[in-house]
Each structure stands twice: as C-alpha cells, then as structure tokens.
Protein backbone atom coordinates (compact mmCIF):
# COMPACT_ATOMS: atom_id res chain seq x y z
CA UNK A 1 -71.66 175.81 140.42
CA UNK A 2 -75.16 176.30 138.71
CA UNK A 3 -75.27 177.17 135.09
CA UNK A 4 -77.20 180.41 134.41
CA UNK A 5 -78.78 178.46 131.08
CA UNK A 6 -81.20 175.79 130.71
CA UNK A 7 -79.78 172.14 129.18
CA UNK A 8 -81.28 172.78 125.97
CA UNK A 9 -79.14 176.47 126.23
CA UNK A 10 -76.26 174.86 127.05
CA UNK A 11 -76.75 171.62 124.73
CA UNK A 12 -77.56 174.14 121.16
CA UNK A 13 -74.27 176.35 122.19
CA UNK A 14 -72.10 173.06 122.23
CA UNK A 15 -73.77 172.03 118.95
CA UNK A 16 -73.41 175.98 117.61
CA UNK A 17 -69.46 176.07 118.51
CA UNK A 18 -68.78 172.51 117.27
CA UNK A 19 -70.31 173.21 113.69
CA UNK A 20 -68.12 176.13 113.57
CA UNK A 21 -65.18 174.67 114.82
CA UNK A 22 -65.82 171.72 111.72
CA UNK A 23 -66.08 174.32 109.48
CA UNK A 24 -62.92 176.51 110.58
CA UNK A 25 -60.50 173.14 111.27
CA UNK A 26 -61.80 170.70 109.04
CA UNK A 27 -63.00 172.89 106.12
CA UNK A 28 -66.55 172.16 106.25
CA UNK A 29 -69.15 171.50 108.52
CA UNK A 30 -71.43 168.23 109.37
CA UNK A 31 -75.21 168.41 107.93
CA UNK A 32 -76.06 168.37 111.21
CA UNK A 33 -75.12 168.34 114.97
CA UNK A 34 -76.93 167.11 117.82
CA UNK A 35 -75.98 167.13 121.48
CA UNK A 36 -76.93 165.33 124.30
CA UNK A 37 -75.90 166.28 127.97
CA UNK A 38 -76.44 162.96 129.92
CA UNK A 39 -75.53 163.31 133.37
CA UNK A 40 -71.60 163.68 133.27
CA UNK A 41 -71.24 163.23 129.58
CA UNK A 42 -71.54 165.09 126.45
CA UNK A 43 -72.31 163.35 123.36
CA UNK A 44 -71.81 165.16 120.21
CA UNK A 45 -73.12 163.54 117.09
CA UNK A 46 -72.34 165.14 113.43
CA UNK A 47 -74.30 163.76 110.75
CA UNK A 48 -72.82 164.08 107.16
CA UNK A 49 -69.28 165.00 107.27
CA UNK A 50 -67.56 162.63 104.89
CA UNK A 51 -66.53 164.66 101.64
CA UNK A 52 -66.93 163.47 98.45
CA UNK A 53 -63.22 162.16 98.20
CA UNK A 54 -63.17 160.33 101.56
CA UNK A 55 -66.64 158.46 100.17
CA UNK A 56 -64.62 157.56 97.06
CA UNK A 57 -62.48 156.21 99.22
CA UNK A 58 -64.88 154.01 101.25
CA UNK A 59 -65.98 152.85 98.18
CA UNK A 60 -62.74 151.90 96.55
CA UNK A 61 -61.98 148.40 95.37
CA UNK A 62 -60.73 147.50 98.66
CA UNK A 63 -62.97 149.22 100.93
CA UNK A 64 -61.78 148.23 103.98
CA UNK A 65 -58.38 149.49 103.35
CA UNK A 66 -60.33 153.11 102.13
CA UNK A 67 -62.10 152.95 105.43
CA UNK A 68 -59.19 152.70 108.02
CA UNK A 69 -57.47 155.37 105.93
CA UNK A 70 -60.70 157.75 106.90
CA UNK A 71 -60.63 156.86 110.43
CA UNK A 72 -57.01 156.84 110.93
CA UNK A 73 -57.11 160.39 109.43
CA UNK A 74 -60.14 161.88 111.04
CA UNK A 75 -59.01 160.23 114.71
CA UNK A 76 -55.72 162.41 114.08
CA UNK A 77 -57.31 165.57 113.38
CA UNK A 78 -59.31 165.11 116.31
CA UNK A 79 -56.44 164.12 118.40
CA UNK A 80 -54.40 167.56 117.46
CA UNK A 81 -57.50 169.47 118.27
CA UNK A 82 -58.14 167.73 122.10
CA UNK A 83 -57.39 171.16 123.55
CA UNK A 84 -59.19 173.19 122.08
CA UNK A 85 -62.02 171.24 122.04
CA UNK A 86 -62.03 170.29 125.39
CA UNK A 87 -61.78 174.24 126.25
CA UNK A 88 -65.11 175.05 123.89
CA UNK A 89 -66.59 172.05 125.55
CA UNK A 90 -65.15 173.89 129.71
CA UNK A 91 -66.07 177.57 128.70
CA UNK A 92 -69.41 176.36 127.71
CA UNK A 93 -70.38 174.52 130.97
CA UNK A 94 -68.93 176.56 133.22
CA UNK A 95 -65.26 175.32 133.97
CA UNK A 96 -65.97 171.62 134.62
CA UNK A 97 -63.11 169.94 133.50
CA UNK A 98 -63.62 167.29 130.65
CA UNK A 99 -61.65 164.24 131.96
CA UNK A 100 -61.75 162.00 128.71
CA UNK A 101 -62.94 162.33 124.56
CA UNK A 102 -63.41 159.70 122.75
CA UNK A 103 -64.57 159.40 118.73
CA UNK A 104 -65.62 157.22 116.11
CA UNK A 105 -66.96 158.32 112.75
CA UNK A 106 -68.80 155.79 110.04
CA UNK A 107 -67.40 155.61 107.15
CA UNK A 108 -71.20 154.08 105.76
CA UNK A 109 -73.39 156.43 106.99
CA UNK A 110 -71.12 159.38 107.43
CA UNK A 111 -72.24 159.90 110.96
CA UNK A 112 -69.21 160.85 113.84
CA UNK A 113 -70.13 161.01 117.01
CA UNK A 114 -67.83 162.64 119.68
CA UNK A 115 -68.30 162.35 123.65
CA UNK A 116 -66.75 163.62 126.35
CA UNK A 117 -66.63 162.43 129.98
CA UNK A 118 -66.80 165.27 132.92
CA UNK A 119 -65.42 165.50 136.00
CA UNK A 120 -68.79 165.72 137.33
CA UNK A 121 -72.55 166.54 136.26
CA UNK A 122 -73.29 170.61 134.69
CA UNK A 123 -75.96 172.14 136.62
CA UNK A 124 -78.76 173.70 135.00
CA UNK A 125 -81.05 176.66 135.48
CA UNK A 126 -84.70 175.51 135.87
CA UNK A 127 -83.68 171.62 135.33
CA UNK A 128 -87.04 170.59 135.18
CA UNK A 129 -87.93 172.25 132.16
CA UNK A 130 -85.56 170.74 130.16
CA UNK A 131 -86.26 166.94 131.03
C-alpha cells in the first residue's frame, strides 16, 4: 500500500513520536533524533540520552563494570517497551509489520541507535523527491 507522505514525512513523524515516547517512558528525551528509512529498515539514532548518573557511572573506577550496568539496564527498558514501539513504528508506516528491533547505546558518546527490520519496503508519495 502507498503511503500518502513523502520519506522525509514519514522519517520526522518516527523521529517526533520516538522523542516523546523517551521523554514519557524514560523520563527525558535524547538531544536529538534522527531517522533513516533505508529500504526495509528503520534506523533510529538518539544522540545524548545518558543522564548525569549513568555518566558517573561510565566513569566509575571500574568503568567497564559501570558500562554493562547502563546497557544491561537500557536493553531492558527497551525490551519491556517492544510493543509499543513496534506499534508507533506500524501506525506510522502504514501497517507494515516490524519483524525484528535491535539496540545498542554508547556508553562514551551517549549515542543509542535503534533499528527495526520490516516485513517489506514503506512506499512513499512522490519517492523521487525525497532521494
């Protein structure tokens, strides 16, 4: 089914409802989002989103220890909210079905980035314009 919005639409709504859903689940939002729609992926990068306390933790006297801690909390959090997220991610593209997420987050440059694998490619109003 074609999208009635451009990739750009569709990519700033993803990035719009993602913020929001940081900020309403997590407690605050990233610096800043980016998406990318790349044929039948979404790629959602967050820049900023460590909070003071977690980089205290990555920069504890064993940091390594500070840093799985992070992760291990963060891939959690992420885990509970699969639904949800993958419905945001659905209702914003039109009902194709996200088949996998996957995320990482660094715990040295506070970046997490957040992708999703479709069952197949979003179709785009006027695809040329957004290439």
């Amino acid at each position: 089914m074609k999208n009635n919005k451009t990739k750009g639409q569709m990519e700033a709504e993803i990035s719009e409802a993602f913020i929001k859903f940081e900020k309403e689940y997590m407690g605050r939002g990233p610096k800043e989002t980016k998406t990318f729609i790349m044929e039948d992926m979404i790629l959602v990068r967050h820049r900023g989103v460590l909070t003071p306390a977690e980089k205290q933790l990555a920069k504890a006297q064993d940091p390594s220890k500070g840093c799985t801690l992070i992760k291990q909390m963060r891939r959690e959090l992420i885990e509970k909210a699969r639904v949800l997220l993958e419905s945001i991610v659905r209702d914003i593209i039109r009902d194709i079905k996200p088949v996998s997420m996957h995320m990482d987050i660094s715990t040295v440059t506070g970046e997490k980035i957040i992708i999703f694998t479709l069952e197949k490619a979003p179709k785009f109003e006027n695809p040329a314009q957004d290439k």
